[in-house]
C-alpha atoms as a PDB file:
ATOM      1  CA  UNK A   1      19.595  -7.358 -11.772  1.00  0.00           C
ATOM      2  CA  UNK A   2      16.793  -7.305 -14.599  1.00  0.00           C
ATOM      3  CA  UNK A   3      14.799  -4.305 -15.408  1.00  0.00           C
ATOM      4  CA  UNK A   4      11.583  -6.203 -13.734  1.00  0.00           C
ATOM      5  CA  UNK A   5      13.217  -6.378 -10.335  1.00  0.00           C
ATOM      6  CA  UNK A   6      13.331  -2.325 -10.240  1.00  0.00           C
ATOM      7  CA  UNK A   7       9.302  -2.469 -11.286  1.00  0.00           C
ATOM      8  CA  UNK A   8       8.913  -5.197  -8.779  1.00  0.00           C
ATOM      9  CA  UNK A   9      10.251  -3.532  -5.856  1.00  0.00           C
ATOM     10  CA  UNK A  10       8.347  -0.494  -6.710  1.00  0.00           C
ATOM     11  CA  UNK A  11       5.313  -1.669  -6.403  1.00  0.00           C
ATOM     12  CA  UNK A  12       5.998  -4.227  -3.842  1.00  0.00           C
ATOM     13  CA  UNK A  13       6.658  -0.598  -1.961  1.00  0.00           C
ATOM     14  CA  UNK A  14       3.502   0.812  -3.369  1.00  0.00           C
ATOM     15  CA  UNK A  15       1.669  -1.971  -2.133  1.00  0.00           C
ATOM     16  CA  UNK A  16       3.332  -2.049   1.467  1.00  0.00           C
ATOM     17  CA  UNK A  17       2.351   1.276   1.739  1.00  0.00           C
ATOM     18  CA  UNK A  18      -1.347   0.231   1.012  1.00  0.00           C
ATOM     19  CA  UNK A  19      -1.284  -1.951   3.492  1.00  0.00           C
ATOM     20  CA  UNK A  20      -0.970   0.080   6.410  1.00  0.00           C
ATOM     21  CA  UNK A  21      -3.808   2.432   6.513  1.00  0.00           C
ATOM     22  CA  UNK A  22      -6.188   0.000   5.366  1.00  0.00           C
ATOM     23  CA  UNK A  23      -5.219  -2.608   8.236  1.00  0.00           C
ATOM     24  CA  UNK A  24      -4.586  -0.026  11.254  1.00  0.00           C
ATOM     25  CA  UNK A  25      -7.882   1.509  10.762  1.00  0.00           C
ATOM     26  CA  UNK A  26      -9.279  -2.077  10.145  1.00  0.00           C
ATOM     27  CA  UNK A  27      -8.433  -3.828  13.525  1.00  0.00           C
ATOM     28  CA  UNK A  28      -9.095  -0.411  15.254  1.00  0.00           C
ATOM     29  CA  UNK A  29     -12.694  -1.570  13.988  1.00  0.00           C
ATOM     30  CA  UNK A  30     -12.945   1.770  12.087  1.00  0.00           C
ATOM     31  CA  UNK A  31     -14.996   2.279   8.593  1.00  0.00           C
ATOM     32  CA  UNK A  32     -12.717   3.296   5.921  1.00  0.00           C
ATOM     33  CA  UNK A  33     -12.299   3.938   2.053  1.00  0.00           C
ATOM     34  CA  UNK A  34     -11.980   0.703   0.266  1.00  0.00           C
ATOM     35  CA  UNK A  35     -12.224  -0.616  -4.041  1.00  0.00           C
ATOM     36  CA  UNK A  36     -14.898  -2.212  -2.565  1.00  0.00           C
ATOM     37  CA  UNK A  37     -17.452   0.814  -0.720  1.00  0.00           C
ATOM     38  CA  UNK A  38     -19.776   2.473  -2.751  1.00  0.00           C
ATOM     39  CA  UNK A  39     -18.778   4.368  -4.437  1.00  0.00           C
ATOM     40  CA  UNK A  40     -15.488   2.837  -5.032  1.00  0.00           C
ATOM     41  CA  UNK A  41     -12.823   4.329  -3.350  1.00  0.00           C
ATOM     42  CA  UNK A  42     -14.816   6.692  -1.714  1.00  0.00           C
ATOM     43  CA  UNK A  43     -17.417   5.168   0.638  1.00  0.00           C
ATOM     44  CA  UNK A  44     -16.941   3.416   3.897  1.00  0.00           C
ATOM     45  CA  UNK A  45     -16.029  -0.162   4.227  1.00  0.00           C
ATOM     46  CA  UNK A  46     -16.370  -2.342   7.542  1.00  0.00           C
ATOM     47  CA  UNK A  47     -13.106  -2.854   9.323  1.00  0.00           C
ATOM     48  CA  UNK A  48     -13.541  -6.388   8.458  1.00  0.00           C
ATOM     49  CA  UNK A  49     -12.984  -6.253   4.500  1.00  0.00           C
ATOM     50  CA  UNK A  50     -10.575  -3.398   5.345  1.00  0.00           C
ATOM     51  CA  UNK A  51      -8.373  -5.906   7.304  1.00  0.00           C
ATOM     52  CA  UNK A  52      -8.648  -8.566   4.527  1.00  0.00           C
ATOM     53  CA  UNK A  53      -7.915  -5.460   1.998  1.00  0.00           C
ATOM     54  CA  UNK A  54      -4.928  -4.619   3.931  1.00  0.00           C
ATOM     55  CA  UNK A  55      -3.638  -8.693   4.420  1.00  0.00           C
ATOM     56  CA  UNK A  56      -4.003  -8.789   0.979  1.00  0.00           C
ATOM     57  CA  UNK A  57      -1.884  -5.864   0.330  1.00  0.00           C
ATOM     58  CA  UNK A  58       0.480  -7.031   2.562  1.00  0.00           C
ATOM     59  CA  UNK A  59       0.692 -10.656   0.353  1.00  0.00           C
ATOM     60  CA  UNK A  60       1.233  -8.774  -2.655  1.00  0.00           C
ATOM     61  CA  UNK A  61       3.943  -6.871  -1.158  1.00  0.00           C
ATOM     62  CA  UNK A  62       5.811  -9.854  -0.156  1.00  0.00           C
ATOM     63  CA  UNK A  63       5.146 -11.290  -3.197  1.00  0.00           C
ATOM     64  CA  UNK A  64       7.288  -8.608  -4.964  1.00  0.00           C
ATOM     65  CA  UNK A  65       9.833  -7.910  -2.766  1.00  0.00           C
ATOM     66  CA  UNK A  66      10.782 -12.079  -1.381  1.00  0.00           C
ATOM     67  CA  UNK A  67       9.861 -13.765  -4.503  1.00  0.00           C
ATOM     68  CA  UNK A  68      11.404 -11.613  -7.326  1.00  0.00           C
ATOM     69  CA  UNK A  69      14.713 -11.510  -7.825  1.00  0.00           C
ATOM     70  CA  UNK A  70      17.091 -11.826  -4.382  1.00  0.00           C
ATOM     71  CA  UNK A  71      15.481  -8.501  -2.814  1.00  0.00           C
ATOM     72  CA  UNK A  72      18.357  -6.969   0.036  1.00  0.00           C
ATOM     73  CA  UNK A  73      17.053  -3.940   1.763  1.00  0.00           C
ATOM     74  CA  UNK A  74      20.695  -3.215   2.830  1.00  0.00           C
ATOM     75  CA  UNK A  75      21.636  -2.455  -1.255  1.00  0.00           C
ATOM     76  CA  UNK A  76      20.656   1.539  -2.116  1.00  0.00           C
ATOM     77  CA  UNK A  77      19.575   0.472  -5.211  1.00  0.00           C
ATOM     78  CA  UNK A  78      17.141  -2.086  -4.240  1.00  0.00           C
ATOM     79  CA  UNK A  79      16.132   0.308  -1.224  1.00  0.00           C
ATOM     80  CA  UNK A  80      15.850   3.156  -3.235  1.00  0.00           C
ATOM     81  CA  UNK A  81      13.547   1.680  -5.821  1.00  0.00           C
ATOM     82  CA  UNK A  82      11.209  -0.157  -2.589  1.00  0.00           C
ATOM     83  CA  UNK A  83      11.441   3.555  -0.742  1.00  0.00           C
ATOM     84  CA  UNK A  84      10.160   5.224  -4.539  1.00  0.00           C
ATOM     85  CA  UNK A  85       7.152   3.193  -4.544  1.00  0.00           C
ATOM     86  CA  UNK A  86       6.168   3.345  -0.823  1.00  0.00           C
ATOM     87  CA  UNK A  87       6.460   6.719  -0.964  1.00  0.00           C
ATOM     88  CA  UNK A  88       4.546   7.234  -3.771  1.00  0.00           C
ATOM     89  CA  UNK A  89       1.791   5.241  -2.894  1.00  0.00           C
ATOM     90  CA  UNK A  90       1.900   7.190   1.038  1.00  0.00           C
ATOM     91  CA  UNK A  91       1.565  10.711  -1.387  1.00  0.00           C
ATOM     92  CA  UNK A  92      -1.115   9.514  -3.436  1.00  0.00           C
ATOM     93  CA  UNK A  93      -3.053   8.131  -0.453  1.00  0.00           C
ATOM     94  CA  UNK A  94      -2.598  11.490   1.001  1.00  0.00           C
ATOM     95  CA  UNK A  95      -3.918  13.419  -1.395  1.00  0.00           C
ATOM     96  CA  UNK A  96      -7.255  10.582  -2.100  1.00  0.00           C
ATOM     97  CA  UNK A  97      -8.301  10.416   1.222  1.00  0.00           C
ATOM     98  CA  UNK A  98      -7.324  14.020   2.925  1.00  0.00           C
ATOM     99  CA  UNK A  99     -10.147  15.720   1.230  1.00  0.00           C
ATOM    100  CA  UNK A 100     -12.427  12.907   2.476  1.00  0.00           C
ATOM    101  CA  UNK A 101     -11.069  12.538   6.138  1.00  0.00           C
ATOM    102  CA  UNK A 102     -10.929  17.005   6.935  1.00  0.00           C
ATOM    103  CA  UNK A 103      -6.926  16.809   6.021  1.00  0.00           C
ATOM    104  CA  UNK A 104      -5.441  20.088   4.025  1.00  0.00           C
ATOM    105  CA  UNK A 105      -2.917  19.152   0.841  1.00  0.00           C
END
C-alpha cells in the first residue's frame, strides 16, 4: 500500500465523521454551524445547505475510501487509519461546537 492510501483513509474518516452531524441535524430541519453561516463556522445555517454540506461530506468520504487504493474495512491497518481520522474529526467537532450548543469539554 502507498503512503497516500494511509492519508486517504484518514481523511476519508475525517470527512465521514463530518458528515453526520451536519446531515442529522439537517433533515431534522434544525439550524446548525456551517463554513457557510456568518460568521463562518459559528452561525446558524438552514437545514437545507446543512444537508447539501453533509451529502457533500459524505461524497468526499467515498471518494477517499472506494476510489483510492483497494480500501477493506476488514484489514486493521486500513481500519485503523479510517477509525484515526473519524475519530479525530468526532473530537474536534466536540470541542468546536460544545461551547456553542451548552456542552462541557
Amino acid at each position: 500500500m502507498r503512503w497516500y492510501h494511509w492519508i486517504a483513509y484518514f481523511f476519508g474518516g475525517a470527512f465521514l465523521a463530518n458528515f453526520v452531524p451536519h446531515f442529522v441535524q439537517g433533515v431534522s430541519g434544525a439550524p446548525f454551524q456551517s463554513p457557510f453561516a456568518d460568521p463562518p463556522g459559528q452561525g446558524l445555517s438552514s437545514a437545507s445547505v446543512n444537508v447539501v454540506w453533509g451529502v457533500i461530506n459524505l461524497f468526499v468520504a467515498y471518494l477517499l475510501l472506494v476510489r483510492v487504493g483497494s480500501f477493506d474495512l476488514r484489514r486493521w491497518s486500513h481500519f485503523a487509519a479510517f477509525a484515526a481520522g473519524f475519530v479525530a474529526m468526532a473530537l474536534l467537532l466536540a470541542r468546536a461546537l460544545g461551547p456553542l450548543h451548552g456542552g462541557s469539554l
